[in-house]
C-alpha atoms as a PDB file:
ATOM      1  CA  UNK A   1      50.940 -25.210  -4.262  1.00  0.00           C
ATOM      2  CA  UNK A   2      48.951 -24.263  -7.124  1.00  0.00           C
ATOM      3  CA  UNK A   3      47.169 -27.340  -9.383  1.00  0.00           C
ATOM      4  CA  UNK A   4      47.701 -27.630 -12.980  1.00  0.00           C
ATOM      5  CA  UNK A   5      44.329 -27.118 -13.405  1.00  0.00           C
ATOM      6  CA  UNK A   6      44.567 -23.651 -11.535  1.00  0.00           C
ATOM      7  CA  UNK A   7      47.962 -22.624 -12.620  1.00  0.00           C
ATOM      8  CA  UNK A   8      46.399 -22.534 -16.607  1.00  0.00           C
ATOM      9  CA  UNK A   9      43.793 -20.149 -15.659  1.00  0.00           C
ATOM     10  CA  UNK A  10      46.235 -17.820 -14.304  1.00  0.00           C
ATOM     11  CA  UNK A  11      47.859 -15.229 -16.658  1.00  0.00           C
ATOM     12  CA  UNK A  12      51.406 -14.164 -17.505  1.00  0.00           C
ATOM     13  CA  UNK A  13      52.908 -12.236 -14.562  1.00  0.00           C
ATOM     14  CA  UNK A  14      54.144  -9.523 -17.197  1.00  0.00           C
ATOM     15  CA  UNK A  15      50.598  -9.324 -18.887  1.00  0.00           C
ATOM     16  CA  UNK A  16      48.586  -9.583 -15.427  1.00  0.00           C
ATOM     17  CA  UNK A  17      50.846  -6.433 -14.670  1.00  0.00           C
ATOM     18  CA  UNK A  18      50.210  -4.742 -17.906  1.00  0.00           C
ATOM     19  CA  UNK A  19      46.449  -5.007 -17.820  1.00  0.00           C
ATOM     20  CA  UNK A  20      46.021  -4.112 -14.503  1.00  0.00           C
ATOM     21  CA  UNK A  21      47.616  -1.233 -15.058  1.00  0.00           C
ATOM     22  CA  UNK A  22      45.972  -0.679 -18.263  1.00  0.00           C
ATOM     23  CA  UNK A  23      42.545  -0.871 -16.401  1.00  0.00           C
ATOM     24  CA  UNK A  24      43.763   2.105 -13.995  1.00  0.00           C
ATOM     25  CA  UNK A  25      44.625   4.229 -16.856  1.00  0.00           C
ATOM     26  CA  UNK A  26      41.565   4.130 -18.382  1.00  0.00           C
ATOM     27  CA  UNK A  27      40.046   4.385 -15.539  1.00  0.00           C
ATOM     28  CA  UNK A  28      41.885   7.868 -15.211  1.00  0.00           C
ATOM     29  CA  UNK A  29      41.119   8.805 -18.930  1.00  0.00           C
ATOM     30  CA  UNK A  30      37.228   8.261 -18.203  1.00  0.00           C
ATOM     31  CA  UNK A  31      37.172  10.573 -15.099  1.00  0.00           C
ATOM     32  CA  UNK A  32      39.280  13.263 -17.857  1.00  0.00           C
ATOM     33  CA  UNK A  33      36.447  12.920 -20.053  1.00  0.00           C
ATOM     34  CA  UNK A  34      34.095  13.156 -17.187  1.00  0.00           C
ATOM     35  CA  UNK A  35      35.024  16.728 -16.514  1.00  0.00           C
ATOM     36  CA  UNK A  36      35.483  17.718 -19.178  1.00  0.00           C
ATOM     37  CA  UNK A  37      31.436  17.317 -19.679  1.00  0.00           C
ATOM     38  CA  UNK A  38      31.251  19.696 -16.491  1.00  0.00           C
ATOM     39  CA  UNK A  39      29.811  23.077 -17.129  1.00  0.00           C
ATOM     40  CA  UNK A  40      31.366  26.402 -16.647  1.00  0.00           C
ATOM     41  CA  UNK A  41      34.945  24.759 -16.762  1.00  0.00           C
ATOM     42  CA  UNK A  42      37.318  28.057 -17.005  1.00  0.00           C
ATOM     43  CA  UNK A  43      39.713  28.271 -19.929  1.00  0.00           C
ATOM     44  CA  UNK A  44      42.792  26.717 -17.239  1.00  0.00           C
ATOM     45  CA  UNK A  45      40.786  24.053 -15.989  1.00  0.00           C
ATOM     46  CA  UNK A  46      40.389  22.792 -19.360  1.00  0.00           C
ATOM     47  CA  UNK A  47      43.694  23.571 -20.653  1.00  0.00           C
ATOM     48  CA  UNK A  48      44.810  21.355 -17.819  1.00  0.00           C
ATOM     49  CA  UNK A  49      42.101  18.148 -18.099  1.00  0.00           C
ATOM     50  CA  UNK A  50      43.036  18.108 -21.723  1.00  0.00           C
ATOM     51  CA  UNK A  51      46.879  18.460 -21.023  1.00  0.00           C
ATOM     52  CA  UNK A  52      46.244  15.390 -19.153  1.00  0.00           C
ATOM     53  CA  UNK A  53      43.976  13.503 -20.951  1.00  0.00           C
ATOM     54  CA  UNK A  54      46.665  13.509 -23.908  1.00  0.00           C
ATOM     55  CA  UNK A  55      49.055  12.355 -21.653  1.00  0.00           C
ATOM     56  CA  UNK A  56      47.367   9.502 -20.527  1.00  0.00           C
ATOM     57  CA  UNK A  57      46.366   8.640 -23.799  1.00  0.00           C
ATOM     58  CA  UNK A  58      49.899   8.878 -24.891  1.00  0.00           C
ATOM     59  CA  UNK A  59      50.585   6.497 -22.106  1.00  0.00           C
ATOM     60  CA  UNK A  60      48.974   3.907 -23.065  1.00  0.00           C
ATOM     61  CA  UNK A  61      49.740   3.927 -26.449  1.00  0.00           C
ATOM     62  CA  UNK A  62      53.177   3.222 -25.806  1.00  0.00           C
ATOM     63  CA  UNK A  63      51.884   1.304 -22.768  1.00  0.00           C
ATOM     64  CA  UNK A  64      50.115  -1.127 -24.856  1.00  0.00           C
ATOM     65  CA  UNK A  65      52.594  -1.148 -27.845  1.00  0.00           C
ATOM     66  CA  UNK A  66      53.519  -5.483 -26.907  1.00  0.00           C
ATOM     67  CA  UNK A  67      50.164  -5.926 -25.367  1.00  0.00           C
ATOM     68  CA  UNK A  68      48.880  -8.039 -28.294  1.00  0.00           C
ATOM     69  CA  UNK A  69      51.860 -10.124 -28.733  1.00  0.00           C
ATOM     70  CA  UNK A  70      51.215 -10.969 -25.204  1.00  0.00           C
ATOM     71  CA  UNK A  71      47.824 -11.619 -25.540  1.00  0.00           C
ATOM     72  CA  UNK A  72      48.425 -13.898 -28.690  1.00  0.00           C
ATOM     73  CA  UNK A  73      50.885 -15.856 -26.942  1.00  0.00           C
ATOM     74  CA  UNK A  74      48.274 -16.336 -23.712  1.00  0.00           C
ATOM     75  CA  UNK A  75      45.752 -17.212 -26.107  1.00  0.00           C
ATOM     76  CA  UNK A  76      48.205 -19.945 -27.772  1.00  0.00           C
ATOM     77  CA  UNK A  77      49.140 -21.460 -24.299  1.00  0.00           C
ATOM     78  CA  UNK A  78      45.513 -22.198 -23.567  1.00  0.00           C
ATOM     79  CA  UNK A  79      44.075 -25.726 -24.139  1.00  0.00           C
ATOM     80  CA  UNK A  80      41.967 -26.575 -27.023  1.00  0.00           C
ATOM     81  CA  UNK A  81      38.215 -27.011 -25.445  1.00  0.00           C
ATOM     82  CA  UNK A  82      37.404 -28.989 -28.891  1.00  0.00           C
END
């Protein structure tokens, strides 16, 4: 059983979710960008990095649409420190 103390530090199952994933789609969008720095890509190979590099980044645009609702309500559940 988890304390009160511990069970404040622990964030919203639905925004735990979100960010995590979040963290794995930008994670994906930096390796994108990372080959696309690679030299002597052919014309395909960066047709297709950029095909999916604006997919991801669609992704989490809609991803992240209620993100900072979520976040402002975590941030108004936490305790004043004051």
């Amino acid at each position: 059983m988890l304390t009160k103390e511990h069970k404040s530090t622990q964030l919203n199952n639905t925004l735990n979710v979100l960010l995590t994933e979040l963290g794995e789609e930008c994670s994906n969008i930096l390796a994108l960008l990372n080959q696309l720095q690679l030299a002597n890509l052919s014309t395909d190979q960066k047709g297709d990095i950029l095909a999916q590099l604006s997919g991801a980044i669609t992704h989490v645009h809609v991803h992240t649409e209620d993100l900072p609702d979520l976040i402002g309500d975590e941030l108004f559940q936490l305790p004043d420190q004051g």
